[in-house]
N, C-alpha and C. Protein backbone atom coordinates (compact mmCIF):
# COMPACT_ATOMS: atom_id res chain seq x y z
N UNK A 1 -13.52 -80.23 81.55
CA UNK A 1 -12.71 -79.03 81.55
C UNK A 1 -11.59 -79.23 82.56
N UNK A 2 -10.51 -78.94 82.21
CA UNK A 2 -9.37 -78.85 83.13
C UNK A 2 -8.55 -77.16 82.49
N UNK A 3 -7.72 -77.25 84.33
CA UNK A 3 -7.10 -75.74 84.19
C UNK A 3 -6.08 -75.94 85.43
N UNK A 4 -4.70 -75.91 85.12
CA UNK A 4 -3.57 -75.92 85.76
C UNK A 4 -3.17 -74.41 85.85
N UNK A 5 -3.40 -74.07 86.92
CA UNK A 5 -3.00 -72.63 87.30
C UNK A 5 -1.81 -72.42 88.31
N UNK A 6 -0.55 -71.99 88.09
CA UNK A 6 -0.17 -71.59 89.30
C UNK A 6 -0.56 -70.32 90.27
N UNK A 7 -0.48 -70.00 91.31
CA UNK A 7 -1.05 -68.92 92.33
C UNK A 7 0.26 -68.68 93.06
N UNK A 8 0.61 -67.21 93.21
CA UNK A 8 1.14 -66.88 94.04
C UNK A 8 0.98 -66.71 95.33
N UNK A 9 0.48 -67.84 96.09
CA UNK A 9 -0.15 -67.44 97.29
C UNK A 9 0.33 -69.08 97.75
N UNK A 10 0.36 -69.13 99.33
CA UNK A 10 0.53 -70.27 100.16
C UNK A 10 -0.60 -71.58 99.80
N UNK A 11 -0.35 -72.44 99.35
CA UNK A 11 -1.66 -73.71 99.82
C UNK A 11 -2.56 -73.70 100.61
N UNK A 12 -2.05 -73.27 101.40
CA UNK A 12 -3.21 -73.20 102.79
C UNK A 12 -3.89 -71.61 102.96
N UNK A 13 -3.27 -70.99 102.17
CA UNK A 13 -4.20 -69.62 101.43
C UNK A 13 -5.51 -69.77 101.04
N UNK A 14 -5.35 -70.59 99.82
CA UNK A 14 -5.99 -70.75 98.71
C UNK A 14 -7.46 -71.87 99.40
N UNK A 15 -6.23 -73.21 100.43
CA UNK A 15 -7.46 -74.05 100.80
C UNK A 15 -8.92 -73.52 101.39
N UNK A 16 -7.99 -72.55 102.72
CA UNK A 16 -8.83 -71.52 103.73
C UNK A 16 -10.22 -71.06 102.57
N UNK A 17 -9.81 -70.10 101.83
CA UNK A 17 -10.79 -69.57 100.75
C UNK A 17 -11.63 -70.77 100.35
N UNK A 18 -11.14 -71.27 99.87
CA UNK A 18 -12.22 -71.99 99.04
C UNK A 18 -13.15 -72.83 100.30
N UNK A 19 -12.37 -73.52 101.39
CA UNK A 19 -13.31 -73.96 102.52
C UNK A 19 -14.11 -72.99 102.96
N UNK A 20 -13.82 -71.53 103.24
CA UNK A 20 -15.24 -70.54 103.88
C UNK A 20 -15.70 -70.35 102.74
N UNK A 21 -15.72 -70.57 101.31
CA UNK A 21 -16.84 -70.35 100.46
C UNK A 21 -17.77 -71.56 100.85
N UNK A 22 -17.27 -72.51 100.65
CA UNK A 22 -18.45 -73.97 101.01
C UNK A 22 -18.99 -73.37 102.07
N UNK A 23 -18.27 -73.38 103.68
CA UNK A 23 -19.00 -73.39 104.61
C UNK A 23 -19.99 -72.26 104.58
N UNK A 24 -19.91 -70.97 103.62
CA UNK A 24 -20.86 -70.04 103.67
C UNK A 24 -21.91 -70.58 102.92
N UNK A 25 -22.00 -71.51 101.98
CA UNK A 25 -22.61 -71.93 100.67
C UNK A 25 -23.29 -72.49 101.58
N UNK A 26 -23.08 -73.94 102.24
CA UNK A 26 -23.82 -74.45 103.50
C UNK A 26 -24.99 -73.55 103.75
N UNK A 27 -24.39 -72.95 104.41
CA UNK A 27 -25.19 -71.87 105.47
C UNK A 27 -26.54 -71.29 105.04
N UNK A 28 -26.14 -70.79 104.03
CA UNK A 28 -26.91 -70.33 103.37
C UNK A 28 -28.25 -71.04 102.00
N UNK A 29 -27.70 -72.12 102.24
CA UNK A 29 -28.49 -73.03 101.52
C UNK A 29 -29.40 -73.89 102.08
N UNK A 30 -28.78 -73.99 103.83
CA UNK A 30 -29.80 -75.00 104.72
C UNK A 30 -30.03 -73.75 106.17
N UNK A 31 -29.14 -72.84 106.51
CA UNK A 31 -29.55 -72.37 107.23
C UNK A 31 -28.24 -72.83 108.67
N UNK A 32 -27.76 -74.22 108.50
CA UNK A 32 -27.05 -74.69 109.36
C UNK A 32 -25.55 -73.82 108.72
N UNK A 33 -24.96 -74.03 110.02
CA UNK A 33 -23.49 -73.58 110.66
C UNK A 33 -22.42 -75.38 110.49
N UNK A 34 -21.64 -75.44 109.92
CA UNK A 34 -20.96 -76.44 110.39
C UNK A 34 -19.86 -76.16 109.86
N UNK A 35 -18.60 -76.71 111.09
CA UNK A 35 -17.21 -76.67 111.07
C UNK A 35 -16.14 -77.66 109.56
N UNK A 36 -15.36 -77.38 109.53
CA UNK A 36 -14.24 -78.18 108.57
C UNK A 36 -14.70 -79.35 108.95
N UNK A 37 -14.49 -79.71 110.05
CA UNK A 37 -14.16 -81.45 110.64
C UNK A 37 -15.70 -82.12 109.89
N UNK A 38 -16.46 -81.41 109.78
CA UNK A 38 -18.01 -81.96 109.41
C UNK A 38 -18.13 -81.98 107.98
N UNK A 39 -17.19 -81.13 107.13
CA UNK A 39 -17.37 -81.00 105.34
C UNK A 39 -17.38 -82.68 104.79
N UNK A 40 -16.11 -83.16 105.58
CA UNK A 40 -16.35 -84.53 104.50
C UNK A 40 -17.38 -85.29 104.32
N UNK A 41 -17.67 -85.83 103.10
CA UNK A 41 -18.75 -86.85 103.11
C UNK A 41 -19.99 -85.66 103.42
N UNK A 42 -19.78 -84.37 103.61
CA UNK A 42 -21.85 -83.70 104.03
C UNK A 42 -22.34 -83.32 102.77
N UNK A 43 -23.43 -83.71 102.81
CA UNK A 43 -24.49 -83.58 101.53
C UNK A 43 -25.81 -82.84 101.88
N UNK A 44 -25.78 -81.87 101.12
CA UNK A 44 -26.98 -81.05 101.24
C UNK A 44 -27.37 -80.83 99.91
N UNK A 45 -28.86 -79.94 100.30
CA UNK A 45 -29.67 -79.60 98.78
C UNK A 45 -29.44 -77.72 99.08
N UNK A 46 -29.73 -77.45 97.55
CA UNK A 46 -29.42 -76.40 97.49
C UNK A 46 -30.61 -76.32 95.90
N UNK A 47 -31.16 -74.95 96.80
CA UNK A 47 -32.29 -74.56 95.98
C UNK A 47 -31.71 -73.30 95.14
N UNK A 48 -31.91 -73.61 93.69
CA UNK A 48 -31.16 -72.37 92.81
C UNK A 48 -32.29 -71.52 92.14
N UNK A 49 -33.96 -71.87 92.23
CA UNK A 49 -35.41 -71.84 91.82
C UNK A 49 -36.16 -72.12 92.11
N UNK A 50 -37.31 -71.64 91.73
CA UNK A 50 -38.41 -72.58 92.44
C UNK A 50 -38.53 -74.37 92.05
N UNK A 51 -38.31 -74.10 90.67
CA UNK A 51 -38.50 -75.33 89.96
C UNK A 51 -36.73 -76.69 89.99
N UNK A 52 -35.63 -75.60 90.03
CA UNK A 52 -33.93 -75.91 90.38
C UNK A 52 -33.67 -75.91 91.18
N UNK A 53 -33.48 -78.05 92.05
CA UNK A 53 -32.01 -77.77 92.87
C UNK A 53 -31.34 -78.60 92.45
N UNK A 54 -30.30 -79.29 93.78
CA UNK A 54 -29.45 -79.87 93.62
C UNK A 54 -29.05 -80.56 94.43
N UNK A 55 -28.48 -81.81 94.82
CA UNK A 55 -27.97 -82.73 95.87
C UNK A 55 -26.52 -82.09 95.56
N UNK A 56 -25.57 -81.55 96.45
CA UNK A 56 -24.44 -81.56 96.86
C UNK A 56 -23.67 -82.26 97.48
N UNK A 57 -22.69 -83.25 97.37
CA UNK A 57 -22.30 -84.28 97.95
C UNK A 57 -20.37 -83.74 97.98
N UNK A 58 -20.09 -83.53 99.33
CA UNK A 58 -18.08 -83.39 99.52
C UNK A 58 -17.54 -84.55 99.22
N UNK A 59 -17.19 -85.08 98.42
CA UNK A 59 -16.24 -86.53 98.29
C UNK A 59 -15.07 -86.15 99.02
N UNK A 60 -14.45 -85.83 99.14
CA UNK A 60 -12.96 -85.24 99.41
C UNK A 60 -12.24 -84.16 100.10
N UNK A 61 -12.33 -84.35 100.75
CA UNK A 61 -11.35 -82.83 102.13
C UNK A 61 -10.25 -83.32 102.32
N UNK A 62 -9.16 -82.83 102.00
CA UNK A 62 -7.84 -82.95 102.64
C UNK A 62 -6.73 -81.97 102.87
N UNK A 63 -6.72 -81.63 103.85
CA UNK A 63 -6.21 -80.21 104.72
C UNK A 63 -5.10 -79.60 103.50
N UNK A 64 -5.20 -78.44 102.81
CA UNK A 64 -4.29 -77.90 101.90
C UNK A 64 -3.75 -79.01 101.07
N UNK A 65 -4.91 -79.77 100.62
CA UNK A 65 -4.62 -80.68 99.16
C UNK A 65 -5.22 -80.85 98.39
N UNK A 66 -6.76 -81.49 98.84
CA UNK A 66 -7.75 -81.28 97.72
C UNK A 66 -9.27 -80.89 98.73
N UNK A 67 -10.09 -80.70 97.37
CA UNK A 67 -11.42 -80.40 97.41
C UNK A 67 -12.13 -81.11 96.57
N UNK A 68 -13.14 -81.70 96.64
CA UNK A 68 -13.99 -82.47 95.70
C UNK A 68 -15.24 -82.80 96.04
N UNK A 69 -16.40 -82.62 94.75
CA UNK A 69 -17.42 -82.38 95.50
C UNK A 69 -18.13 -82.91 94.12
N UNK A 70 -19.35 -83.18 94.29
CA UNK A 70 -20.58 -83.91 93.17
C UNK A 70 -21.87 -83.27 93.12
N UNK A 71 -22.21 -82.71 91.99
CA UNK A 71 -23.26 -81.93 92.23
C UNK A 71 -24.60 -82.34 91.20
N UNK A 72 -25.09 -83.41 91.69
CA UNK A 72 -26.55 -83.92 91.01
C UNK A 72 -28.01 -83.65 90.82
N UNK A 73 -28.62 -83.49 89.76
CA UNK A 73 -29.71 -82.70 89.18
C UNK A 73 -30.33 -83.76 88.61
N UNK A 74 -31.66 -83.97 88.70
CA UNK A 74 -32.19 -84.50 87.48
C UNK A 74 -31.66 -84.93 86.24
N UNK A 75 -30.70 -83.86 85.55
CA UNK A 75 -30.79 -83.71 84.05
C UNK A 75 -29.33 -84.38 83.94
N UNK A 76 -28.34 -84.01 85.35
CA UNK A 76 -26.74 -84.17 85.05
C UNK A 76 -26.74 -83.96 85.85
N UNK A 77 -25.15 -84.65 86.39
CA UNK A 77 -24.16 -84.74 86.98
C UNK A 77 -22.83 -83.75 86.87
N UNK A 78 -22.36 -83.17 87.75
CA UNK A 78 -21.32 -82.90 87.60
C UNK A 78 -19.94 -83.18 88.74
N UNK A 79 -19.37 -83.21 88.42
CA UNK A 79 -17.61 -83.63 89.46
C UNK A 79 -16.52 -82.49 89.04
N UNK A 80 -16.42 -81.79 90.17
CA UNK A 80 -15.25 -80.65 90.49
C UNK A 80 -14.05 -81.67 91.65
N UNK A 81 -13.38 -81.34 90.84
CA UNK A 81 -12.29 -81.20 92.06
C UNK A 81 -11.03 -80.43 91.62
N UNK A 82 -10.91 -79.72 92.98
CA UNK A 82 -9.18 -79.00 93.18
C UNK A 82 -8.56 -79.61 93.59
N UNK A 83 -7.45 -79.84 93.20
CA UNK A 83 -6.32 -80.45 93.76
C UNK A 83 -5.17 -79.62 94.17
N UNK A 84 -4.11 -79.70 95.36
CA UNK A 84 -3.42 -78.36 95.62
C UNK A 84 -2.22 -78.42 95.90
N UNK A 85 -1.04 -78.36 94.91
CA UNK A 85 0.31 -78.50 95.38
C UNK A 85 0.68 -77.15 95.96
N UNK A 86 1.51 -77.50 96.77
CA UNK A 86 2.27 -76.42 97.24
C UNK A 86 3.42 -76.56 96.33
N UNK A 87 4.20 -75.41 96.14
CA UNK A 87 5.17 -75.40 94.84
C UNK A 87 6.61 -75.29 96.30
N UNK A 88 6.42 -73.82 96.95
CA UNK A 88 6.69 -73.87 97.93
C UNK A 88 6.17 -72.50 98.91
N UNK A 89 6.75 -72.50 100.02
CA UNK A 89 5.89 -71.70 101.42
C UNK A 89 5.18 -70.27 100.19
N UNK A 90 5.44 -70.04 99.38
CA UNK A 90 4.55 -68.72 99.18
C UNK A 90 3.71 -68.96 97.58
N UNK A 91 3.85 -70.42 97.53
CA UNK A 91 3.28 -70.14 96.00
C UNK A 91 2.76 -71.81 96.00
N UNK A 92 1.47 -72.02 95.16
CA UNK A 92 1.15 -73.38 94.91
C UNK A 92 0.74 -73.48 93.34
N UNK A 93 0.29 -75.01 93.00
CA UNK A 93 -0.30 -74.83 91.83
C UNK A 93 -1.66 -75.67 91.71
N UNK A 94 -3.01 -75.03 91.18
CA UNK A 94 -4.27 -75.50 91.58
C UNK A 94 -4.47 -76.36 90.01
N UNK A 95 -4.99 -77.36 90.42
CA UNK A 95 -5.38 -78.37 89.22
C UNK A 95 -6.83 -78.37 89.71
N UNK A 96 -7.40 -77.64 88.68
CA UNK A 96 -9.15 -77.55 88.73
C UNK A 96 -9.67 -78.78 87.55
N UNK A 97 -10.83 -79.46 88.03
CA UNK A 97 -10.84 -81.30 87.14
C UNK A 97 -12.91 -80.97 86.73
N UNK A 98 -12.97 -80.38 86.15
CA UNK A 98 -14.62 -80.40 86.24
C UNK A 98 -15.02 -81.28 84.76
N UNK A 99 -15.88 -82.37 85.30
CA UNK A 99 -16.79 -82.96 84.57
C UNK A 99 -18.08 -83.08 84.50
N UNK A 100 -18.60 -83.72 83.44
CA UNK A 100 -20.05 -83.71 83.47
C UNK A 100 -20.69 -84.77 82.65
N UNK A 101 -21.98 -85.17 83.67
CA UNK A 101 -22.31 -86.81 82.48
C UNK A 101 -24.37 -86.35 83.05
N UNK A 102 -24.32 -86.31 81.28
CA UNK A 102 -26.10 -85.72 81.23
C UNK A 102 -26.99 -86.92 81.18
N UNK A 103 -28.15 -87.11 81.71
CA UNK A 103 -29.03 -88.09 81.92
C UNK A 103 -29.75 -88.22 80.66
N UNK A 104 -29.93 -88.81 79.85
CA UNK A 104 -30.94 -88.83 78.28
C UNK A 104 -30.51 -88.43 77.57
N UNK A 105 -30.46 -89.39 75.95
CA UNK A 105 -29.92 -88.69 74.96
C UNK A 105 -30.06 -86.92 74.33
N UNK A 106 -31.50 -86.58 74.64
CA UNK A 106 -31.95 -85.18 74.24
C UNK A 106 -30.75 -84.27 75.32
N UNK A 107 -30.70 -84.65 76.52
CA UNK A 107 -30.62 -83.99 77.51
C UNK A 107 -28.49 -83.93 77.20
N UNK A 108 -28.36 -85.19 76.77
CA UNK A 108 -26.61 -85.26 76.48
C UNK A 108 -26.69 -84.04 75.26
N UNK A 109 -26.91 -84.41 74.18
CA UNK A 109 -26.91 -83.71 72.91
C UNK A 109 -27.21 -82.20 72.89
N UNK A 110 -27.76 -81.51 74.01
CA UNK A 110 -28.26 -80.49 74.73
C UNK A 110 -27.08 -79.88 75.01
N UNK A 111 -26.39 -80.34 76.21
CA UNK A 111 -25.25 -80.16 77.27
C UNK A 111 -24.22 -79.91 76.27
N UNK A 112 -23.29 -81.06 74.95
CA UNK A 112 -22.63 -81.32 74.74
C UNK A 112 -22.67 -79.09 73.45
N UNK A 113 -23.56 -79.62 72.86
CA UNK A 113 -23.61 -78.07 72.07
C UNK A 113 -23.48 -76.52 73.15
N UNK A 114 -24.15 -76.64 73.79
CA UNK A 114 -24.26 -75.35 75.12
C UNK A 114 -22.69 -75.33 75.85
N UNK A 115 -22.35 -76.68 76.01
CA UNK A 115 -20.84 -76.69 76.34
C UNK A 115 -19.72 -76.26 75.51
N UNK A 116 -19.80 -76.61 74.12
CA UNK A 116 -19.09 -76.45 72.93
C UNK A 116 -18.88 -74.78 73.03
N UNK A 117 -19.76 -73.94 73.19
CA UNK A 117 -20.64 -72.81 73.22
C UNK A 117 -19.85 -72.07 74.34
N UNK A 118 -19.92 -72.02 75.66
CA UNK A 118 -20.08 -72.04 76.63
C UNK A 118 -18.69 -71.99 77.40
N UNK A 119 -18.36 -73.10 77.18
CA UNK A 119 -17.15 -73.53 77.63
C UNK A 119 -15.70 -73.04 77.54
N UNK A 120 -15.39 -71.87 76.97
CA UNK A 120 -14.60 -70.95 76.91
C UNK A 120 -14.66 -69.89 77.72
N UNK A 121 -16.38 -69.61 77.70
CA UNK A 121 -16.22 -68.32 79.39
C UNK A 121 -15.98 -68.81 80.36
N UNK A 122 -16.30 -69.86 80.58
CA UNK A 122 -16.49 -70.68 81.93
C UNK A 122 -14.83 -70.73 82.36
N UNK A 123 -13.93 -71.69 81.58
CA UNK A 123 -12.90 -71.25 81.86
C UNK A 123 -12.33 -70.17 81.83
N UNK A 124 -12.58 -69.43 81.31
CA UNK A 124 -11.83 -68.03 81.98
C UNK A 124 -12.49 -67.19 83.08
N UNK A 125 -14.04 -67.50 83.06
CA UNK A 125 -14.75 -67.07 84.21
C UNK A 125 -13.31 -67.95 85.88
N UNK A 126 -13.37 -68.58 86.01
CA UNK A 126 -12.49 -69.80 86.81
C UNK A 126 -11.22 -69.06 86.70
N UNK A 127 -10.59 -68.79 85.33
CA UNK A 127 -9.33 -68.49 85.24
C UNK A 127 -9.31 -66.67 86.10
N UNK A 128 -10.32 -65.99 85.91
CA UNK A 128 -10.31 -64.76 86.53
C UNK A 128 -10.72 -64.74 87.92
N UNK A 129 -11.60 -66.39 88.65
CA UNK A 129 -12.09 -66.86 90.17
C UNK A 129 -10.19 -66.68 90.87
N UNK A 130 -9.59 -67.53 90.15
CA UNK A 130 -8.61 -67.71 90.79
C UNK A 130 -7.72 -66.47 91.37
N UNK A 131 -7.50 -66.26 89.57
CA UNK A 131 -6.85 -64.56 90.54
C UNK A 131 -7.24 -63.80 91.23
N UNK A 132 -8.68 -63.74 91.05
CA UNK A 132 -9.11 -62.83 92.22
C UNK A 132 -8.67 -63.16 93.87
N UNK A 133 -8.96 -64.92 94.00
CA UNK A 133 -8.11 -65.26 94.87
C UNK A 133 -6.76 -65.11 95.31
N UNK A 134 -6.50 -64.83 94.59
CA UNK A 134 -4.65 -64.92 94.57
C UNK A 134 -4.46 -63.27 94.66
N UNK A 135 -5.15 -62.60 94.38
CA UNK A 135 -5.15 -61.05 94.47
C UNK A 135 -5.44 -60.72 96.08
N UNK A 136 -6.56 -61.27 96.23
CA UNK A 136 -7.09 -61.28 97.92
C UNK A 136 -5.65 -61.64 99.01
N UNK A 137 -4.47 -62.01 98.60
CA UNK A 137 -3.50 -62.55 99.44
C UNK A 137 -3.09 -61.19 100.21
């Protein structure tokens, strides 16, 4: 899935937000506190069930440019990343990159229909994340 959005809001608007969502996500998933300087490269688990989690892995921090992150399960893989131009001082444009690669044929053939399915709220679920962001300015 990809989604080129512009935002009326600064780069470093948009970065801020989306960095205190992680660092709250953190928090709340291990209990620990940690600063920006510590996001790159930190990998934690995150329990979504008793039976669901997940290895979380940051590939990528770069101060009002990108975000990128890997989120591995048993079943699949997935890869987000934002990428963040500034257009200029009051407006940027967010390139959202999400993929996904399923472990076992049952488990691909699964994903690929539920996605087919699926995959229209999701982007606009994202397409309505953003503005809400961009509303918050």
């Amino acid at each position: 899935m990809e989604i080129v959005q512009k935002l009326n809001i600064p780069a470093e608007f948009f970065f801020d937000k989306v960095v205190d969502s992680v660092i709250f996500d953190i928090r709340k998933a291990t209990g620990k506190t940690v600063s920006r300087k510590q996001l790159r490269n930190y990998e934690y688990v995150k329990q979504f069930s008793k039976d669901s989690r997940a290895r979380i892995k940051i590939d990528k921090l770069i101060e009002n440019q990108a975000y990128h992150f890997k989120t591995s399960t048993t079943r699949n893989a997935y890869v987000v990343q934002y990428d963040i131009r500034p257009i200029d001082e009051k407006s940027c444009e967010v390139h959202y990159t999400e993929t996904m690669e399923s472990f076992g044929l049952i488990q691909k053939a699964n994903d690929f229909l539920v996605g087919m399915v699926l995959g229209f709220f999701k982007k606009r679920q994202l397409k309505k994340m953003l503005t809400m962001i961009e509303a918050s300015y």
